[in-house]
C-alpha atoms as a PDB file:
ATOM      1  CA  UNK A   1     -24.036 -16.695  23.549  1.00  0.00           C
ATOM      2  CA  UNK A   2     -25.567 -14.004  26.138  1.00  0.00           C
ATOM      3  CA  UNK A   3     -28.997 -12.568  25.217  1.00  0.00           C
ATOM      4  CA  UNK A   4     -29.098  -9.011  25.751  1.00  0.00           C
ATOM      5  CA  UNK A   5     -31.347  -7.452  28.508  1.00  0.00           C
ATOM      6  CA  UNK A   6     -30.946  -4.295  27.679  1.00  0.00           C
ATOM      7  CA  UNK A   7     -30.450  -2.177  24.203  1.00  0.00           C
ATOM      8  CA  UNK A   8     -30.425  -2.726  20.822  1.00  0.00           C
ATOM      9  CA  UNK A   9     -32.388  -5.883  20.234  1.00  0.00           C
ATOM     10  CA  UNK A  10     -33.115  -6.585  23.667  1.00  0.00           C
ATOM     11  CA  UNK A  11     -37.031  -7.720  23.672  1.00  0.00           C
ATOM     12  CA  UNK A  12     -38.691  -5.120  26.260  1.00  0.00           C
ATOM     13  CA  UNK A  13     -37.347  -2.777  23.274  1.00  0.00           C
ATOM     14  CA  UNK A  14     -38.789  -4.693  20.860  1.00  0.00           C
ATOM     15  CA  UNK A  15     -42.673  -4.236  19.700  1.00  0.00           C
ATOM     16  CA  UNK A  16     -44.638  -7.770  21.020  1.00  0.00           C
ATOM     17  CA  UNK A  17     -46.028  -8.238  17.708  1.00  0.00           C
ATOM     18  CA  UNK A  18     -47.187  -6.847  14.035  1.00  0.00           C
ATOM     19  CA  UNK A  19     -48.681  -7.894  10.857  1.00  0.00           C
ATOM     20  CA  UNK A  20     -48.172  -7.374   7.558  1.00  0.00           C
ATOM     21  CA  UNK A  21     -50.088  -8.695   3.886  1.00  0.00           C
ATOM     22  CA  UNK A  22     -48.590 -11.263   1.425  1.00  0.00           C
ATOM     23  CA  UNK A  23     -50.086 -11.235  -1.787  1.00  0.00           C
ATOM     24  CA  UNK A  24     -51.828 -14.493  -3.073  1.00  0.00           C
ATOM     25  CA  UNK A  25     -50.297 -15.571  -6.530  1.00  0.00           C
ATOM     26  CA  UNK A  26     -50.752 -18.733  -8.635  1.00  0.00           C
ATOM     27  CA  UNK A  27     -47.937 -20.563  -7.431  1.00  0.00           C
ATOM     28  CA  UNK A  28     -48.807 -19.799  -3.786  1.00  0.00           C
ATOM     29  CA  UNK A  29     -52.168 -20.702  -3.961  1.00  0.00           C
ATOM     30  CA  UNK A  30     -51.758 -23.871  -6.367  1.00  0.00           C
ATOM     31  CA  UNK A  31     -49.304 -25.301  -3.170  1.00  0.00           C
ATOM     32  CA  UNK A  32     -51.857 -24.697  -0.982  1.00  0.00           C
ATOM     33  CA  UNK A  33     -53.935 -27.095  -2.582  1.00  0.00           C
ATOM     34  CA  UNK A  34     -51.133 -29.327  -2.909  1.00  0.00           C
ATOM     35  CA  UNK A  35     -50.808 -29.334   0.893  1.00  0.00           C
ATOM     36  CA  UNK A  36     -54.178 -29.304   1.993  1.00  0.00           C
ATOM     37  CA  UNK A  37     -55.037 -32.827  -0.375  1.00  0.00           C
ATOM     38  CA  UNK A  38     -51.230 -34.110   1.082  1.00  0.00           C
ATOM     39  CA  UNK A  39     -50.456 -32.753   4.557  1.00  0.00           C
ATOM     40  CA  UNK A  40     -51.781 -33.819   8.288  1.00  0.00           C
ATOM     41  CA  UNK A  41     -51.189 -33.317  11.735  1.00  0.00           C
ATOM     42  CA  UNK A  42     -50.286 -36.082  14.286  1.00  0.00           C
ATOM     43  CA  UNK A  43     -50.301 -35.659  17.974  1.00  0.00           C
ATOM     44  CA  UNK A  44     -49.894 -38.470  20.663  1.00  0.00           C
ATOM     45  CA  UNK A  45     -52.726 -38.321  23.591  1.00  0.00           C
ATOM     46  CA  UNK A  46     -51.070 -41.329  25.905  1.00  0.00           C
ATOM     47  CA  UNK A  47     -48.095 -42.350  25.184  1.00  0.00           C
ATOM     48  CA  UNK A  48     -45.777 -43.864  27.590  1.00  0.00           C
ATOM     49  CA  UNK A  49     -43.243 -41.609  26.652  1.00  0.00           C
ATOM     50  CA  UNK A  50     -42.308 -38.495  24.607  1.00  0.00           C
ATOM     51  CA  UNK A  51     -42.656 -39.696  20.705  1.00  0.00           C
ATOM     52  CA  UNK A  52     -40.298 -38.589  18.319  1.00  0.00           C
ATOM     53  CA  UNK A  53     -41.176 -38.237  14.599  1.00  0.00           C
ATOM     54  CA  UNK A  54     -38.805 -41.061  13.814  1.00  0.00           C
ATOM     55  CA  UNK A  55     -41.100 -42.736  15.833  1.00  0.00           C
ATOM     56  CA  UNK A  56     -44.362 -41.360  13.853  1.00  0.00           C
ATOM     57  CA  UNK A  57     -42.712 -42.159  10.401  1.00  0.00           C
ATOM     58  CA  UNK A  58     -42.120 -45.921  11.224  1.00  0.00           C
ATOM     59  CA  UNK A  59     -45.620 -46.029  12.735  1.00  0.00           C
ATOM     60  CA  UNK A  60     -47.598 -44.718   9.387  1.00  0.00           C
ATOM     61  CA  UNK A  61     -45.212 -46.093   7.104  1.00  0.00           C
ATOM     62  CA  UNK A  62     -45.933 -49.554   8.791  1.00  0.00           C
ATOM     63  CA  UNK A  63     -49.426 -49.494   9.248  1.00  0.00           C
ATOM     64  CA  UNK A  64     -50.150 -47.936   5.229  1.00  0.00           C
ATOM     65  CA  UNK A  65     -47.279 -49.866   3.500  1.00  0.00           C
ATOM     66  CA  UNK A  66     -45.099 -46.846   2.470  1.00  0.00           C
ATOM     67  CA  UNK A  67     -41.945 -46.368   1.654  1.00  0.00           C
ATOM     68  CA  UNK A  68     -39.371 -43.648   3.389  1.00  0.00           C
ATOM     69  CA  UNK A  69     -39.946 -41.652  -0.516  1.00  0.00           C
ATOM     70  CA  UNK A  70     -43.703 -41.592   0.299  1.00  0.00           C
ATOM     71  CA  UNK A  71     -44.407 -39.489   4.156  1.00  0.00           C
ATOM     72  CA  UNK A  72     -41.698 -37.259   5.685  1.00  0.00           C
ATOM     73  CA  UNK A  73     -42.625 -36.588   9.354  1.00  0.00           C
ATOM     74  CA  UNK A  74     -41.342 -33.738  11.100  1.00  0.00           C
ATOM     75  CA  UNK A  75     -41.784 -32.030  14.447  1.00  0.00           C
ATOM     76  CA  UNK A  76     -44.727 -29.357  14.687  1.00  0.00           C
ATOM     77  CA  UNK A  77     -45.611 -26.899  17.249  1.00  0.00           C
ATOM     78  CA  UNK A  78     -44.413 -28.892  20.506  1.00  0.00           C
ATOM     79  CA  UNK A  79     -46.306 -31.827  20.894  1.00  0.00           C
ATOM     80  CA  UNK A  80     -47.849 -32.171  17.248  1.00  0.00           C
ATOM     81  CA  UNK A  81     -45.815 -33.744  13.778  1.00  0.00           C
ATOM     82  CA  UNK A  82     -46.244 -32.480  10.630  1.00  0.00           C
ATOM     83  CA  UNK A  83     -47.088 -35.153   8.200  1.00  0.00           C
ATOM     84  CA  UNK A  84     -46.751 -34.568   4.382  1.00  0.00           C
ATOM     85  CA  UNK A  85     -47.512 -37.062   2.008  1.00  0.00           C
ATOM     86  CA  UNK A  86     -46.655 -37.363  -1.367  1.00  0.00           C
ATOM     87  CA  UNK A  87     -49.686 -38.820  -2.726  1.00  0.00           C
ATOM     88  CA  UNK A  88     -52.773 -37.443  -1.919  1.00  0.00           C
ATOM     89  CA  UNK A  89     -54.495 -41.567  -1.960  1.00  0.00           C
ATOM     90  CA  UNK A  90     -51.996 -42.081   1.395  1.00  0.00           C
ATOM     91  CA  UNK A  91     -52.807 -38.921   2.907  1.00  0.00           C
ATOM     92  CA  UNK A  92     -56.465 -39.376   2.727  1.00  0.00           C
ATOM     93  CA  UNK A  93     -56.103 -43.582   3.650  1.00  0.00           C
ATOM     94  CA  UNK A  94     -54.335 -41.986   6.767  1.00  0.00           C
ATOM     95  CA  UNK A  95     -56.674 -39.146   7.516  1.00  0.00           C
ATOM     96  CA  UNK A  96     -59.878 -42.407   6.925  1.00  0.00           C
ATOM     97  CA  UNK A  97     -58.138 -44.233   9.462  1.00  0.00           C
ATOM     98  CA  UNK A  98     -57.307 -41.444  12.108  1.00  0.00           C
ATOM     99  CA  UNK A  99     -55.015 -43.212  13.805  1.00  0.00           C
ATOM    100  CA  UNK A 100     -51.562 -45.056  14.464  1.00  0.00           C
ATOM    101  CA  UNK A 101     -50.055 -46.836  17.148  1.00  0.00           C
ATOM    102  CA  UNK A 102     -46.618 -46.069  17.666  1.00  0.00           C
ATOM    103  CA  UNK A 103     -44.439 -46.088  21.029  1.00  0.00           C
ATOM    104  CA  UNK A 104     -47.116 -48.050  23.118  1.00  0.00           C
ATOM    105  CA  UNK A 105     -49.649 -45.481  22.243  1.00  0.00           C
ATOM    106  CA  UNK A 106     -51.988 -44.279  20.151  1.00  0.00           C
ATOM    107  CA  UNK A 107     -51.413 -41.271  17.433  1.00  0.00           C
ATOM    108  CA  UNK A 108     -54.369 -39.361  16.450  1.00  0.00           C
ATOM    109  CA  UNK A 109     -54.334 -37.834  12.486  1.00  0.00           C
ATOM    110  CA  UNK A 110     -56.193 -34.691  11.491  1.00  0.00           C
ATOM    111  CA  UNK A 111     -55.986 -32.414   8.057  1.00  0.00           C
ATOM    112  CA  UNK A 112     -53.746 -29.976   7.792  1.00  0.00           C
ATOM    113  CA  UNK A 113     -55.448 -26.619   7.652  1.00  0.00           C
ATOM    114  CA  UNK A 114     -53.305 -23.443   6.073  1.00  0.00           C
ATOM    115  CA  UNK A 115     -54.807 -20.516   7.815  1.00  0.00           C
ATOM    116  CA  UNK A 116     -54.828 -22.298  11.556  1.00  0.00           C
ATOM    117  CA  UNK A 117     -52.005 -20.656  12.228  1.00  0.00           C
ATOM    118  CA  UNK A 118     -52.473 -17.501  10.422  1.00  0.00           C
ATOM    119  CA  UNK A 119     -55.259 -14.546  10.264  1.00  0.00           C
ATOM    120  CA  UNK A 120     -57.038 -14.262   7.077  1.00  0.00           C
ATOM    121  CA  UNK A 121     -58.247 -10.804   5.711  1.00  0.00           C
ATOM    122  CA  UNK A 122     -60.600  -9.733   3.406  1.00  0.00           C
ATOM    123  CA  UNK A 123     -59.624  -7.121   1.451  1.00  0.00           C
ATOM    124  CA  UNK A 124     -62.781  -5.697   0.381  1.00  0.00           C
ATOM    125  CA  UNK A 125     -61.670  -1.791  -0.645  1.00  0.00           C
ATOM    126  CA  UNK A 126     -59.860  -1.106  -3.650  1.00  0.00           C
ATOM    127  CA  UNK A 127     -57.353   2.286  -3.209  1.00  0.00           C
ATOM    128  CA  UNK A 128     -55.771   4.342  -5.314  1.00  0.00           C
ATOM    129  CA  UNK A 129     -52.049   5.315  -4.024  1.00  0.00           C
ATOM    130  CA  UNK A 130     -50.073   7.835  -4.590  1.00  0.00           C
ATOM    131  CA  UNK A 131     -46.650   7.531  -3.640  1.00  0.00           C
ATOM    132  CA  UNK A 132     -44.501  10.810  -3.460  1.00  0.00           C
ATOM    133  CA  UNK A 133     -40.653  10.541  -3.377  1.00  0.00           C
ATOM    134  CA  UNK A 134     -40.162   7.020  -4.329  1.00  0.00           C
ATOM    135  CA  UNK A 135     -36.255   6.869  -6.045  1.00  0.00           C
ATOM    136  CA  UNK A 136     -37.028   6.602  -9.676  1.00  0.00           C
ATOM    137  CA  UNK A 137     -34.845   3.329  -9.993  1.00  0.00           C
ATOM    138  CA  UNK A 138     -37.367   1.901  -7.394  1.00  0.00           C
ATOM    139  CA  UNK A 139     -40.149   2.214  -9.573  1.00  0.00           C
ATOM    140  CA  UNK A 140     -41.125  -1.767  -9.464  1.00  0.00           C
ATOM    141  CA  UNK A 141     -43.622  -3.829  -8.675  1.00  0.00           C
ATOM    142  CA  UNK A 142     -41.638  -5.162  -5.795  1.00  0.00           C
ATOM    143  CA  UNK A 143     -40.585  -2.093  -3.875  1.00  0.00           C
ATOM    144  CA  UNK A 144     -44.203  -0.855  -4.105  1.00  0.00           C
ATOM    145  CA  UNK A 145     -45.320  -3.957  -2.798  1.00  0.00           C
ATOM    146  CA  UNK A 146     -42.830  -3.783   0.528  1.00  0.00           C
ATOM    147  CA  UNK A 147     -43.670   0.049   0.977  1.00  0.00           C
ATOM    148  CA  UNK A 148     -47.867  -0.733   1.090  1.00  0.00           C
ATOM    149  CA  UNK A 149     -46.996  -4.739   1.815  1.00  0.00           C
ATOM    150  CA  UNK A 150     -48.188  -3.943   5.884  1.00  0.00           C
ATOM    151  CA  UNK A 151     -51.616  -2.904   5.113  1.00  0.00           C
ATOM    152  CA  UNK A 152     -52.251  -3.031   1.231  1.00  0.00           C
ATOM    153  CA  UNK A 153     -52.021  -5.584  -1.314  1.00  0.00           C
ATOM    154  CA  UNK A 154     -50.900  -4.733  -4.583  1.00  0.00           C
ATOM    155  CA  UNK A 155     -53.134  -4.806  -7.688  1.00  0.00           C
ATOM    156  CA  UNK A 156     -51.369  -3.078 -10.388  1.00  0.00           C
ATOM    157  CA  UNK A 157     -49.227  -0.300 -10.997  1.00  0.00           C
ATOM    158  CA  UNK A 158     -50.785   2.615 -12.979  1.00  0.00           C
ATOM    159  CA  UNK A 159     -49.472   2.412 -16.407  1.00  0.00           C
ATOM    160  CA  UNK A 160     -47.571   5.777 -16.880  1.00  0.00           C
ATOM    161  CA  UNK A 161     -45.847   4.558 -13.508  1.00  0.00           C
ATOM    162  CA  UNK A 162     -44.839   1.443 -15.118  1.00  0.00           C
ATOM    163  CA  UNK A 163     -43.540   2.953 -18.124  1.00  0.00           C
ATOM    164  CA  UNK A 164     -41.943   5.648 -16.561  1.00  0.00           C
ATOM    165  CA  UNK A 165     -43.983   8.334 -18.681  1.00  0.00           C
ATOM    166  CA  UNK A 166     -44.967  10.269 -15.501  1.00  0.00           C
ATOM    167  CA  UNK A 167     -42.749  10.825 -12.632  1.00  0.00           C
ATOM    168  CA  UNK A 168     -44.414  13.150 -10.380  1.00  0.00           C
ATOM    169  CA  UNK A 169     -45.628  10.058  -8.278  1.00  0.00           C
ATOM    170  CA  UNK A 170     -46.115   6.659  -8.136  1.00  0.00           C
ATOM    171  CA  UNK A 171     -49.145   5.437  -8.382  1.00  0.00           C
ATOM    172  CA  UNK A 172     -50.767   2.431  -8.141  1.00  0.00           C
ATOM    173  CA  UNK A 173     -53.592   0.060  -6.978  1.00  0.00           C
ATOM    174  CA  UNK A 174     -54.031  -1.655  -3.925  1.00  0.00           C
ATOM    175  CA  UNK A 175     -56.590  -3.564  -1.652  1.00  0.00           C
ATOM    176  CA  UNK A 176     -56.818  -3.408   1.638  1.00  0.00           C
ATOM    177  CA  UNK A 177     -58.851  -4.398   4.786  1.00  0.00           C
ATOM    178  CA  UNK A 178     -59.561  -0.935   5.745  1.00  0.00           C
ATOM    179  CA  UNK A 179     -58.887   2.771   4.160  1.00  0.00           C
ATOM    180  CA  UNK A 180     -57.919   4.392   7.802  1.00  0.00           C
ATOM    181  CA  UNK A 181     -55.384   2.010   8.442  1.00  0.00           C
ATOM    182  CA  UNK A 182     -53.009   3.069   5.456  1.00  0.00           C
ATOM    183  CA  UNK A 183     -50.508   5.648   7.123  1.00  0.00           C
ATOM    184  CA  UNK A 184     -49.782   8.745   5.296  1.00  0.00           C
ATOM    185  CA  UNK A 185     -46.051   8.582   5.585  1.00  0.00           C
ATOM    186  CA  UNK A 186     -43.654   5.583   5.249  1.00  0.00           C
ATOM    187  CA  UNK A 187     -39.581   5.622   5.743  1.00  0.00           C
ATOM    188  CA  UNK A 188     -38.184   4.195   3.226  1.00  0.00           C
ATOM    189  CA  UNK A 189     -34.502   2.724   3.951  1.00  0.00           C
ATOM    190  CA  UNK A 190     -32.379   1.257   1.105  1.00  0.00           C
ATOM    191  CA  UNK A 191     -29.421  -0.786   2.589  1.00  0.00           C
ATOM    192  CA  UNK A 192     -26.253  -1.572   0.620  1.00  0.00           C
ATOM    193  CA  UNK A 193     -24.533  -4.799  -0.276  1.00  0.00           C
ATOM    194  CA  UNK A 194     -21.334  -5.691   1.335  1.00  0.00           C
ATOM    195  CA  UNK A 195     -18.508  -5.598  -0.255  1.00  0.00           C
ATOM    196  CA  UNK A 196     -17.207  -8.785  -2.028  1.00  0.00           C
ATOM    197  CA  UNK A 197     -14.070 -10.677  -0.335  1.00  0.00           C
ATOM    198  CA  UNK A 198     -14.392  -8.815   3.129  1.00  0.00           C
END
């Protein structure tokens, strides 16, 4: 398939990069424990050829007595593996160890970290929003988070929005990183479904 150049979609048309804010929530942050007590990164510093994460796998499943229900080894980032335990006793044996030697070399272990490959914010102003011309049907936690989701994070929505007893505006609570950055005018576009048995 041809890449387009030029256009729609092409990527000198396309912005090089922007951010947006994902609310923490129990379940999020209770797998981020999970994965910072199971998970590592392996890399290979000489090895006599280009390892692949079968390769890895059989390496620290050897060396630590697992079985194939125990590590799952993937590729990460280019030359790195992602390494995820299911036990959080193999993960740190592996991480005490630091090392494996698998296709004639040697394959260094680190933690995991989550935000290594993400920004983290701190959110340190609480706003008041409120949100003129939102559809009344749209009135949810979830379409208030995607209109403020790219600089805001959702607290709460007043309660007269969330019972529907006032619907001049929307109104809610959000953090953010900074006041200034919240624009005063966001497009909203609702999409359709397609039709069924097109």
């Amino acid at each position: 398939m041809a890449r387009a150049s030029a256009g729609i979609g092409a990527p000198d048309a396309r912005p090089e990069e922007d951010s947006c804010i994902i609310p923490s929530s129990f379940d999020m942050d209770r797998d981020m424990l999970d994965w910072e007590q199971t998970a590592a990164i392996a890399w290979s510093v000489n090895s006599p050829r280009r390892l692949e994460a079968l390769d890895v796998d059989r390496a620290i499943r050897k060396q630590f007595r697992l079985s194939h229900a125990d590590v799952a080894v993937t590729p990460y980032h280019l030359v790195e593996f992602l390494v995820k335990f299911n036990h959080k006793a193999h993960c740190d044996e592996a991480l005490a160890a630091g090392r494996v030697r698998a296709g004639g070399g040697i394959v260094h272990i680190r933690p995991w970290r989550p935000l290594e490959r993400a920004l983290g914010a701190a959110l340190n102003y609480k706003v008041r929003l409120c949100l003129e011309n939102v559809l009344d049907y749209a009135w949810t936690p979830f379409v208030a988070e995607r209109i403020i989701g790219r600089r805001c994070s959702l607290d709460r929505l007043e309660d007269h929005s969330a019972l529907r007893t006032n619907s001049e505006t929307l109104d809610l609570w959000a953090w953010t990183a900074d006041p200034n950055l919240i624009p005063k005018i966001i497009w909203l576009t609702f999409t359709t479904r397609p039709s069924v048995g097109l």
